[in-house]
N, C-alpha and C. Protein backbone atom coordinates (compact mmCIF):
# COMPACT_ATOMS: atom_id res chain seq x y z
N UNK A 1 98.54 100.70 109.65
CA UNK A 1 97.61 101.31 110.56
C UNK A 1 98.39 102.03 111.66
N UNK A 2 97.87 103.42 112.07
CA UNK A 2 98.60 103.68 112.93
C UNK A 2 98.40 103.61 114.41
N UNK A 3 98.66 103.68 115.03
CA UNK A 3 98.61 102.93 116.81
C UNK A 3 98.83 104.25 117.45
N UNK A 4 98.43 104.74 118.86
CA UNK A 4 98.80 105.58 119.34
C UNK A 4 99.42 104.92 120.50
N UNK A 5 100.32 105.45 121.27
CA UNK A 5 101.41 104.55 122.59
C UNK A 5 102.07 105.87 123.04
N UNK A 6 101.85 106.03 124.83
CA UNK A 6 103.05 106.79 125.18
C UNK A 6 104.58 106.51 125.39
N UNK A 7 105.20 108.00 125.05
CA UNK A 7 106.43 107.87 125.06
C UNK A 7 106.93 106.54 126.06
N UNK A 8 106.78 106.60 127.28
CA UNK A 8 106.92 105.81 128.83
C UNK A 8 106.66 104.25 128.05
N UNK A 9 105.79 103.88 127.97
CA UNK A 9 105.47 102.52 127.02
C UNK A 9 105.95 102.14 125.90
N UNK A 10 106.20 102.73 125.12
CA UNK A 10 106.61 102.72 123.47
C UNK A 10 108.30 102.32 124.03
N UNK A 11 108.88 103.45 125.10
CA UNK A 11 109.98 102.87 126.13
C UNK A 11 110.27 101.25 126.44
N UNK A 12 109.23 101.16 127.13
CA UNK A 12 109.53 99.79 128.11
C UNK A 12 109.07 98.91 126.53
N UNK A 13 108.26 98.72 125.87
CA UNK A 13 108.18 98.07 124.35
C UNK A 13 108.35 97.74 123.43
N UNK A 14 109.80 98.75 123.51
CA UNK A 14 110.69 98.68 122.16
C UNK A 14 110.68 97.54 121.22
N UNK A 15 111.24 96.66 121.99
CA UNK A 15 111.74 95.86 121.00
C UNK A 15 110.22 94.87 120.61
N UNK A 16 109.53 94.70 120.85
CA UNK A 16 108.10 94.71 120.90
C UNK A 16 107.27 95.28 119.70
N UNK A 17 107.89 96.80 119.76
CA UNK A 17 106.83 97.90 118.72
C UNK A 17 107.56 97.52 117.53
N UNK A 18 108.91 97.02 117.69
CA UNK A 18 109.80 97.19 116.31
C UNK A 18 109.74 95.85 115.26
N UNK A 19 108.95 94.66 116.36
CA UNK A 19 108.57 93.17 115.41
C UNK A 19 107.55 93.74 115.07
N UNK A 20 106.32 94.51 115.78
CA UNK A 20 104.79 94.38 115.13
C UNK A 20 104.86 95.20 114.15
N UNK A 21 105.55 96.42 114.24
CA UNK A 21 106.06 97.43 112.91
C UNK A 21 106.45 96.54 111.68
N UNK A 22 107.73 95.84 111.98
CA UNK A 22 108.28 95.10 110.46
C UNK A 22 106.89 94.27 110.09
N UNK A 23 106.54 93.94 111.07
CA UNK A 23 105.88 92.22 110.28
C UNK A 23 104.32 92.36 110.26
N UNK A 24 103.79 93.64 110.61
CA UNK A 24 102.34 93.39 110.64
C UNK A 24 102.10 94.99 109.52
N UNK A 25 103.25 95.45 109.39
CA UNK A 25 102.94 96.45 108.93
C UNK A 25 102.38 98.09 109.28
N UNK A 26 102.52 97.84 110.71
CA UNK A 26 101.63 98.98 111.52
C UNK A 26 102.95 100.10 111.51
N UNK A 27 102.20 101.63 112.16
CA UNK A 27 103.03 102.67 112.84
C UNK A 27 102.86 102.70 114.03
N UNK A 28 103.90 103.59 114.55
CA UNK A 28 103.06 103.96 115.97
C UNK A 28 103.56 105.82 115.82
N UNK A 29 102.13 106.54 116.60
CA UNK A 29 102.51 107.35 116.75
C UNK A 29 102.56 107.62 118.55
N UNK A 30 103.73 108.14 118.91
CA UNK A 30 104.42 108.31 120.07
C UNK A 30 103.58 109.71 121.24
N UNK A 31 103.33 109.76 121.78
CA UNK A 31 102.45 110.50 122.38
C UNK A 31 103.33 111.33 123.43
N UNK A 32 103.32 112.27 123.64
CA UNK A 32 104.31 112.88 124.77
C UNK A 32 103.01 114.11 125.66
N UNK A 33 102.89 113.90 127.03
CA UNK A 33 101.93 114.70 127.03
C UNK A 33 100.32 114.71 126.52
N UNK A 34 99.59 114.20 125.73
CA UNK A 34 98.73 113.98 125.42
C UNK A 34 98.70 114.96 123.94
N UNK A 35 99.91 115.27 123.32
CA UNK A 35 99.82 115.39 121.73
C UNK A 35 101.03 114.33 120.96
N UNK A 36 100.86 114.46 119.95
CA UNK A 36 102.05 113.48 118.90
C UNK A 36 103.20 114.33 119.08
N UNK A 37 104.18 113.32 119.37
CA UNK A 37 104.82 113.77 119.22
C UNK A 37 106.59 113.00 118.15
N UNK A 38 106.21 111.72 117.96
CA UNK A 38 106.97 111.05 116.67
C UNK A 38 105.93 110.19 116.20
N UNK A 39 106.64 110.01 115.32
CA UNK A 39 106.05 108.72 114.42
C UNK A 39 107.05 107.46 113.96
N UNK A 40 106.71 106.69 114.31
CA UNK A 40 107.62 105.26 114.25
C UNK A 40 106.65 104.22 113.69
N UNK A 41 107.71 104.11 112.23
CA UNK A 41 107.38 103.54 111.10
C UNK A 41 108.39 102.71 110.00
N UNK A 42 108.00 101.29 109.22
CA UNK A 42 109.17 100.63 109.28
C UNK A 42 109.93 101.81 107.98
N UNK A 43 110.92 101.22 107.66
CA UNK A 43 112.09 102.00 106.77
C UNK A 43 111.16 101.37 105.06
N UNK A 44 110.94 100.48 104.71
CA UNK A 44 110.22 100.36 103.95
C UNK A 44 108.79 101.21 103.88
N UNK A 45 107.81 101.63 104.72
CA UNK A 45 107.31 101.95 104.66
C UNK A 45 107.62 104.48 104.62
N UNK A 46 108.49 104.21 105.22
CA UNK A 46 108.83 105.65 105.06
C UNK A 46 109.31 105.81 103.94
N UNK A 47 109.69 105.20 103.43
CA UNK A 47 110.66 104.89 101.67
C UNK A 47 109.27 105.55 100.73
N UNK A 48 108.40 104.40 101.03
CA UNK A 48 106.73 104.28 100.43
C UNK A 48 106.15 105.72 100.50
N UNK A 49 106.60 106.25 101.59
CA UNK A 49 105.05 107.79 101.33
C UNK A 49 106.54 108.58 101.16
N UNK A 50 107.54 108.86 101.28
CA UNK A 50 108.70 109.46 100.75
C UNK A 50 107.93 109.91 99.50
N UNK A 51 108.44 108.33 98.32
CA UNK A 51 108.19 108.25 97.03
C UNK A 51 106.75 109.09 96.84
N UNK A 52 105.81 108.88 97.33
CA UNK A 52 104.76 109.73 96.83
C UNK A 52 104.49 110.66 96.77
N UNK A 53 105.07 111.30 98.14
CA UNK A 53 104.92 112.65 98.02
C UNK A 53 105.86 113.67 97.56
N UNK A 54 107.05 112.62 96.88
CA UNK A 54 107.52 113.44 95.88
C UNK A 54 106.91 113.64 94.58
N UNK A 55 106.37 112.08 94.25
CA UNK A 55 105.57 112.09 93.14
C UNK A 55 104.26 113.07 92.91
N UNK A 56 103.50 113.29 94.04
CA UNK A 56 102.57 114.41 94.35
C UNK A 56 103.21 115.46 94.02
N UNK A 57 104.06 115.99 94.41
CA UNK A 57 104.61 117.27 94.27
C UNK A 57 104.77 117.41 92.47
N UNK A 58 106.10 116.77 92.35
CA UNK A 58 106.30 116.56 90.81
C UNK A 58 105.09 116.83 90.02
N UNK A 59 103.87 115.88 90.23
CA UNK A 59 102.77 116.10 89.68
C UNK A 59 101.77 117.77 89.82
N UNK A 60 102.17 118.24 90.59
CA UNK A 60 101.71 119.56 90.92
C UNK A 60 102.58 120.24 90.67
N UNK A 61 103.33 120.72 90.30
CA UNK A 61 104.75 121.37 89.89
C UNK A 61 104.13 121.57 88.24
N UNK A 62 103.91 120.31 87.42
CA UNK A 62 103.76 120.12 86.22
C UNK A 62 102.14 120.45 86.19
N UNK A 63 101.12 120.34 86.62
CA UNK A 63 100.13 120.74 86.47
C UNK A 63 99.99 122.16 86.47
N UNK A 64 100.30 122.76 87.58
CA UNK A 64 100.91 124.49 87.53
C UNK A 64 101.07 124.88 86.30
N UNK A 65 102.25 124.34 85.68
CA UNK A 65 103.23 124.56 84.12
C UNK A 65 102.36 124.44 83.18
N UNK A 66 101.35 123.09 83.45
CA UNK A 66 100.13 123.48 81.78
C UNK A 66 99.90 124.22 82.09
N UNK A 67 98.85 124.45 83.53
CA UNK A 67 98.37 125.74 83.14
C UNK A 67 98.44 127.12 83.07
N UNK A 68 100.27 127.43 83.07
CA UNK A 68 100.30 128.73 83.26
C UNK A 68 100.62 128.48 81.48
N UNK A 69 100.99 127.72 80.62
CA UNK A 69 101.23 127.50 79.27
C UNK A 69 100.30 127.62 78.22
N UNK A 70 98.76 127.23 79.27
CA UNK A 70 97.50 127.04 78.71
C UNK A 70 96.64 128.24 79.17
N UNK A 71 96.71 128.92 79.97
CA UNK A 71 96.43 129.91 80.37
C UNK A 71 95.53 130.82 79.15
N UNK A 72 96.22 131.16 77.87
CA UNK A 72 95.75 131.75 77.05
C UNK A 72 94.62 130.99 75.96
N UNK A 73 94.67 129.71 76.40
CA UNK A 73 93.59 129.50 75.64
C UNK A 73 92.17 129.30 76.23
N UNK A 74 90.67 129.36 75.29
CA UNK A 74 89.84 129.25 76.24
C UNK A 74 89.48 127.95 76.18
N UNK A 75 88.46 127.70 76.98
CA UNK A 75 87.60 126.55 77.55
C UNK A 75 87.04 125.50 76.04
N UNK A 76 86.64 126.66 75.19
CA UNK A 76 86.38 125.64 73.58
C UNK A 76 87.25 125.31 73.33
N UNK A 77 88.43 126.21 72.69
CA UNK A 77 89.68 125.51 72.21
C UNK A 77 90.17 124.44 72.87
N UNK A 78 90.19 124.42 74.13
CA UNK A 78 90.96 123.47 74.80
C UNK A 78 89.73 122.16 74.37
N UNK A 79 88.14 121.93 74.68
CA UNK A 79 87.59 121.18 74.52
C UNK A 79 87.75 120.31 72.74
N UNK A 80 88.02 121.45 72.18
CA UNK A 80 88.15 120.77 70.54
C UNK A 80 89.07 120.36 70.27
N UNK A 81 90.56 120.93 71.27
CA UNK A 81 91.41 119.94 70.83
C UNK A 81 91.29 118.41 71.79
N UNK A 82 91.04 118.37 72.78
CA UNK A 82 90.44 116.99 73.38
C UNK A 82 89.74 116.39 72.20
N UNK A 83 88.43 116.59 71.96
CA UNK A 83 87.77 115.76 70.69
C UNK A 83 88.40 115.53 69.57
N UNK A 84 89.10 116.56 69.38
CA UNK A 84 89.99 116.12 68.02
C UNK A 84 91.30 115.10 68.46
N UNK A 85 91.46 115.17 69.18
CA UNK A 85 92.55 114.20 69.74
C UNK A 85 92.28 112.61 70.07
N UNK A 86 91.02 112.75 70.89
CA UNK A 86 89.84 111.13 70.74
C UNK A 86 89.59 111.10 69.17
N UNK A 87 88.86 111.82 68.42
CA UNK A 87 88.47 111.33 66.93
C UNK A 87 90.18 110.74 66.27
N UNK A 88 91.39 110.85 66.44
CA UNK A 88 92.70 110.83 65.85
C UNK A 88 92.52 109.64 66.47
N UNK A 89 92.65 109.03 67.59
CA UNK A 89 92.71 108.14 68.31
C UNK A 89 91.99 107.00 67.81
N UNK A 90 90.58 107.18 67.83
CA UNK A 90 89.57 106.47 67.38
C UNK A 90 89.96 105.61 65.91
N UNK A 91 90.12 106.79 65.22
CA UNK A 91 90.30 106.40 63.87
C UNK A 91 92.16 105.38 63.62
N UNK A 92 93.14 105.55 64.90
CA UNK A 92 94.19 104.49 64.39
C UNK A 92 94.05 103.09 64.86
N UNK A 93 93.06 103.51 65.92
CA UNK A 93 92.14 102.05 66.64
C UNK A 93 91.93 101.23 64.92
N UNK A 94 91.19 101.52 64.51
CA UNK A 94 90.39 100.80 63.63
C UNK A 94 91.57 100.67 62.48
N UNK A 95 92.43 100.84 62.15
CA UNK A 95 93.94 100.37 61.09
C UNK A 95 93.99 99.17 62.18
């Protein structure tokens, strides 16, 4: 969860923000002025949305690629090979 705290506090709190961070799991975002201005978050947890939003990307990178690959086919073809691909399926179910 993330917490909002000014810079001045998050200051005098440190060592404070950095147990409730590890052990409760929270962020804080750092306020300077009355906008964000860091985010303080444990190292496990930056690891965590790291990984995803590489994985997001990756995954959109490759979605792009079908469809600039698939591009030429239409909307039936693509639907008949889906059904034909469940009916293949269906039928090694039952062996």
């Amino acid at each position: 969860m993330n917490k909002l705290i000014s810079m001045t506090e998050a200051r005098k709190k440190f060592p404070q923000l950095a147990k409730d961070i590890n052990a409760k799991k929270n962020s804080y975002i750092l306020m300077q002025k009355d906008q964000p201005y860091l985010v303080v978050m444990s190292y496990k947890e930056y690891l965590t949305r790291c990984t995803r939003e590489e994985v997001k990307e990756h995954f959109n990178k490759l979605w792009a690629e079908v469809g600039r690959k698939n591009a030429h086919f239409s909307e039936e073809e693509i639907e008949l090979d889906i059904e034909q691909a469940i009916q293949e399926r269906r039928q090694r179910r039952k062996k």
